[in-house]
Protein backbone atom coordinates (compact mmCIF):
# COMPACT_ATOMS: atom_id res chain seq x y z
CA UNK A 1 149.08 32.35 45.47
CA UNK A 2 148.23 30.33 42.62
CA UNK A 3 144.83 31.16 40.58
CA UNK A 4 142.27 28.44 40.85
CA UNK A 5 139.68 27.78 38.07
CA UNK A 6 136.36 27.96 39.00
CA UNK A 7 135.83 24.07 38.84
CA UNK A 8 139.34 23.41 41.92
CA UNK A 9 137.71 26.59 43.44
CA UNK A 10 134.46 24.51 44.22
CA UNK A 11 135.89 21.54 44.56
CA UNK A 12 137.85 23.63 47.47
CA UNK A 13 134.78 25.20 48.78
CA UNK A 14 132.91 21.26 49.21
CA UNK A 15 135.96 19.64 51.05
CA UNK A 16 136.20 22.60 53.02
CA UNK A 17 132.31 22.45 53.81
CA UNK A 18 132.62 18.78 53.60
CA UNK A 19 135.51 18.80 56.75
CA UNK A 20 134.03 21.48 59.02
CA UNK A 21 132.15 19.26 61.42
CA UNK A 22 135.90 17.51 61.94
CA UNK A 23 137.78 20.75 62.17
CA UNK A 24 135.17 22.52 64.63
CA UNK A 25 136.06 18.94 66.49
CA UNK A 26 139.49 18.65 66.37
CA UNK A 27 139.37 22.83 67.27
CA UNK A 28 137.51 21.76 70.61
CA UNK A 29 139.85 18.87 71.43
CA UNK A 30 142.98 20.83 71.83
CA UNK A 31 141.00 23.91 74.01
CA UNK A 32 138.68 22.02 75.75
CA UNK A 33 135.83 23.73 77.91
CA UNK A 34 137.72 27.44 76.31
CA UNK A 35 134.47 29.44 75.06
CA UNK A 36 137.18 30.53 72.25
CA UNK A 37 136.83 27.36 70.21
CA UNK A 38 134.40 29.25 67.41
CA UNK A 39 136.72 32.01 66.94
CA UNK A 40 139.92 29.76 66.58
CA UNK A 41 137.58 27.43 64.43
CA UNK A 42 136.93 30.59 62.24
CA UNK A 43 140.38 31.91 62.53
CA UNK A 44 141.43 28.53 60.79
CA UNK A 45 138.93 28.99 58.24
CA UNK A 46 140.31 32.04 57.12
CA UNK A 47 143.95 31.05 56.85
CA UNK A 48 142.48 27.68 54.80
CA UNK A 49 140.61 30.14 52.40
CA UNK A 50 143.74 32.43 52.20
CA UNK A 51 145.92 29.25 51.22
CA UNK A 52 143.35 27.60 49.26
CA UNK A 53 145.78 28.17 46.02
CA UNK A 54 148.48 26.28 48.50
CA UNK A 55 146.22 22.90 48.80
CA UNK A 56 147.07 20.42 46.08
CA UNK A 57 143.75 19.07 45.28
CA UNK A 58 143.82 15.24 45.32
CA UNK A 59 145.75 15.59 48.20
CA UNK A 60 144.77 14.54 51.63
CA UNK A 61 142.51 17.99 52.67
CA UNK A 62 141.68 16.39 56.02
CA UNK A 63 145.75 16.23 57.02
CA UNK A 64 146.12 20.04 55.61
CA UNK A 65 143.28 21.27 57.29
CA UNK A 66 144.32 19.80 60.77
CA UNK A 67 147.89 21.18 60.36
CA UNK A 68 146.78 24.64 60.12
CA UNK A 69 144.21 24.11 62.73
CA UNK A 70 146.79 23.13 64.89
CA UNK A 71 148.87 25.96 64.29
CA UNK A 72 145.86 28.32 64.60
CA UNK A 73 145.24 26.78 68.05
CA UNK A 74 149.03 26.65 69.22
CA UNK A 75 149.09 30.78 68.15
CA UNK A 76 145.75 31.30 70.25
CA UNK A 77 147.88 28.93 73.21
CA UNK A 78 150.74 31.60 72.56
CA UNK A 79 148.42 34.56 73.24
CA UNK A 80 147.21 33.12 76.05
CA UNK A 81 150.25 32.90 77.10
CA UNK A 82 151.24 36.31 76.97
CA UNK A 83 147.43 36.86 78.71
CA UNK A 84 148.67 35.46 81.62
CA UNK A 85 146.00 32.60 80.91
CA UNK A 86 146.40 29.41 81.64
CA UNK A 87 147.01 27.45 78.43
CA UNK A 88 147.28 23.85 78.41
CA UNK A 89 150.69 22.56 79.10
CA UNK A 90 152.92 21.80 75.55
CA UNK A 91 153.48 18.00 76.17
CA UNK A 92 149.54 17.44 77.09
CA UNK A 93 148.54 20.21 74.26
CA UNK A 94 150.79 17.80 71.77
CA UNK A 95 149.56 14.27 73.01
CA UNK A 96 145.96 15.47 72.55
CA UNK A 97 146.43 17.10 68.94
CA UNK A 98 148.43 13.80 67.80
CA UNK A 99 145.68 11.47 69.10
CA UNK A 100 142.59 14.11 67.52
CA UNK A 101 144.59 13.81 63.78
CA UNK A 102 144.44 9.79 64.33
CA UNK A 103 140.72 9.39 64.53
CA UNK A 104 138.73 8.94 61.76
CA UNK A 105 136.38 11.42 60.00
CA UNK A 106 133.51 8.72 59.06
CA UNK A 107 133.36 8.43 63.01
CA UNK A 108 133.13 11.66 64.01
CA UNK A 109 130.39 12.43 61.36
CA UNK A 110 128.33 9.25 62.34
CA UNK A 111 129.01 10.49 66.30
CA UNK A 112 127.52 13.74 64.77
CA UNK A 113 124.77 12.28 62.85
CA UNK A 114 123.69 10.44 65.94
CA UNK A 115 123.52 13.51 68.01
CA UNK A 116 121.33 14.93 65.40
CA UNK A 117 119.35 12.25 65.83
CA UNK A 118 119.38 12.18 69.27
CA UNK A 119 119.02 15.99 69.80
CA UNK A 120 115.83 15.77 67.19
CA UNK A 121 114.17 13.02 69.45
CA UNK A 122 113.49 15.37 72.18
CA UNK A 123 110.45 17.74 72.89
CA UNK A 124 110.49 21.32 70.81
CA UNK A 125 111.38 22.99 73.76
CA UNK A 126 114.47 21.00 75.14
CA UNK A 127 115.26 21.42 70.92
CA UNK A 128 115.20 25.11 71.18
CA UNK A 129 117.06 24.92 74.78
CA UNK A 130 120.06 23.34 73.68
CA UNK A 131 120.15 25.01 70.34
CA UNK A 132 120.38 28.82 72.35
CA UNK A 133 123.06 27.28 74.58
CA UNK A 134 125.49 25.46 72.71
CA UNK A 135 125.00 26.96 68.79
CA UNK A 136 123.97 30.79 69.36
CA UNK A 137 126.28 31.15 72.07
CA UNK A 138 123.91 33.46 74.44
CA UNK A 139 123.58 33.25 78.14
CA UNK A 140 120.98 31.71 80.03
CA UNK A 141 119.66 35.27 81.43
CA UNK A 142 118.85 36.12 78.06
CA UNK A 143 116.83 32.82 77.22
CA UNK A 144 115.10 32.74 80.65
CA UNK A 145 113.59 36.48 79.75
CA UNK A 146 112.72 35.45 76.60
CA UNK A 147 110.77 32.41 77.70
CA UNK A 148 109.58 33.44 81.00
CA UNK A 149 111.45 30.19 82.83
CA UNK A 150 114.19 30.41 85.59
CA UNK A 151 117.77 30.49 85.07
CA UNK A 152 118.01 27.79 87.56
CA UNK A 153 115.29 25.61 85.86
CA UNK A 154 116.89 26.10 82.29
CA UNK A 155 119.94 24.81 84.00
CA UNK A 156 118.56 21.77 85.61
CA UNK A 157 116.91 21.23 82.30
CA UNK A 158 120.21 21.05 80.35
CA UNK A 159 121.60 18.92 82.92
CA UNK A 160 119.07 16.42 82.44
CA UNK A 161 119.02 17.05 78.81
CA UNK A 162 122.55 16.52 78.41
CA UNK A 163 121.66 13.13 80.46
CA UNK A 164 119.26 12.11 77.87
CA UNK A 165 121.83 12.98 74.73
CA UNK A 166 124.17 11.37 76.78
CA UNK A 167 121.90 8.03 77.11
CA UNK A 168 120.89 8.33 73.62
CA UNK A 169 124.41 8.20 72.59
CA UNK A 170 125.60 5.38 74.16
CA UNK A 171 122.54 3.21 72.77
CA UNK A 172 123.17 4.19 69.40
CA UNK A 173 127.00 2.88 70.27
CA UNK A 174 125.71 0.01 71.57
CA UNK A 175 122.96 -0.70 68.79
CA UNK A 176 126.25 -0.20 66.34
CA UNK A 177 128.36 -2.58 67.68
CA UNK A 178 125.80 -5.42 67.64
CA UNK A 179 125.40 -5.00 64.24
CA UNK A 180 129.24 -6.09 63.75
């Protein structure tokens, strides 16, 4: 592998930061629902850092970085595969990967930045919720001991939380679109 100065080596290390939000994406796309996504997401991280002397910079790092994600999740489909599991079928796994390279980073950040927003709208609490159950990656059993609620309360709450987001979401569309 190619030594990089120190200058390509951060230039490296801010498209890499720059592109995560899109890769952690484009990761969930192809293994939807699959509670896997944050190791293959990581797992892809790796082999980018491994072949960062590989990456021509000036180059598109948003086409490079999808390849290898791609490949990371078609290896995890593989071991799945030999798991027994049930991965997602080649021709549906392909169609979905070739339609998640085509959309368009500035989206997918403003989608983010609007869920942000969205997500920083609501009361501390329903904050905190939805933080523990989609970023730390706990179970509910472990959050409703901690605060003293139900599990079955904490789950109507992200039901109706996910609602709101939901609601939030598409106003923000819709607020965008009128400003064409």
């Amino acid at each position: 592998m190619p030594e990089l100065s120190d200058n390509q080596e951060m230039e490296f290390v801010g498209l890499l930061t720059e592109h995560q939000p899109l890769i952690r994406a484009y990761v969930i796309s192809l293994l939807p629902g699959s509670p896997d996504t944050d190791d293959v997401t990581q797992e892809t991280n790796q082999v980018l850092w491994r072949k960062r002397g590989d990456f021509e910079l000036g180059t598109s790092f948003k086409a490079w970085a999808m390849a290898i994600a791609r490949f990371q999740v078609m290896a995890f489909q593989q071991k799945l595969k030999r798991e027994k599991r049930a991965p997602l079928d080649d021709d549906v796994f392909m169609m979905i990967s070739e339609e998640a390279e085509l959309r368009d980073s500035g989206e997918m950040k403003r989608q983010l930045k609007d869920l942000n927003e969205c997500i920083g709208m609501l009361q501390m609490k329903d904050q905190e919720l939805i933080l523990h159950r989609y970023w730390k990656k706990s179970g509910l059993i472990e959050y409703s001991k901690a605060t003293g609620r139900s599990v079955g309360s904490l789950k109507v709450a992200l039901h109706r939380l996910r609602g709101s987001l939901r609601n939030c979401l598409n106003r923000k569309r819709e607020m965008g679109r009128s400003l064409i």
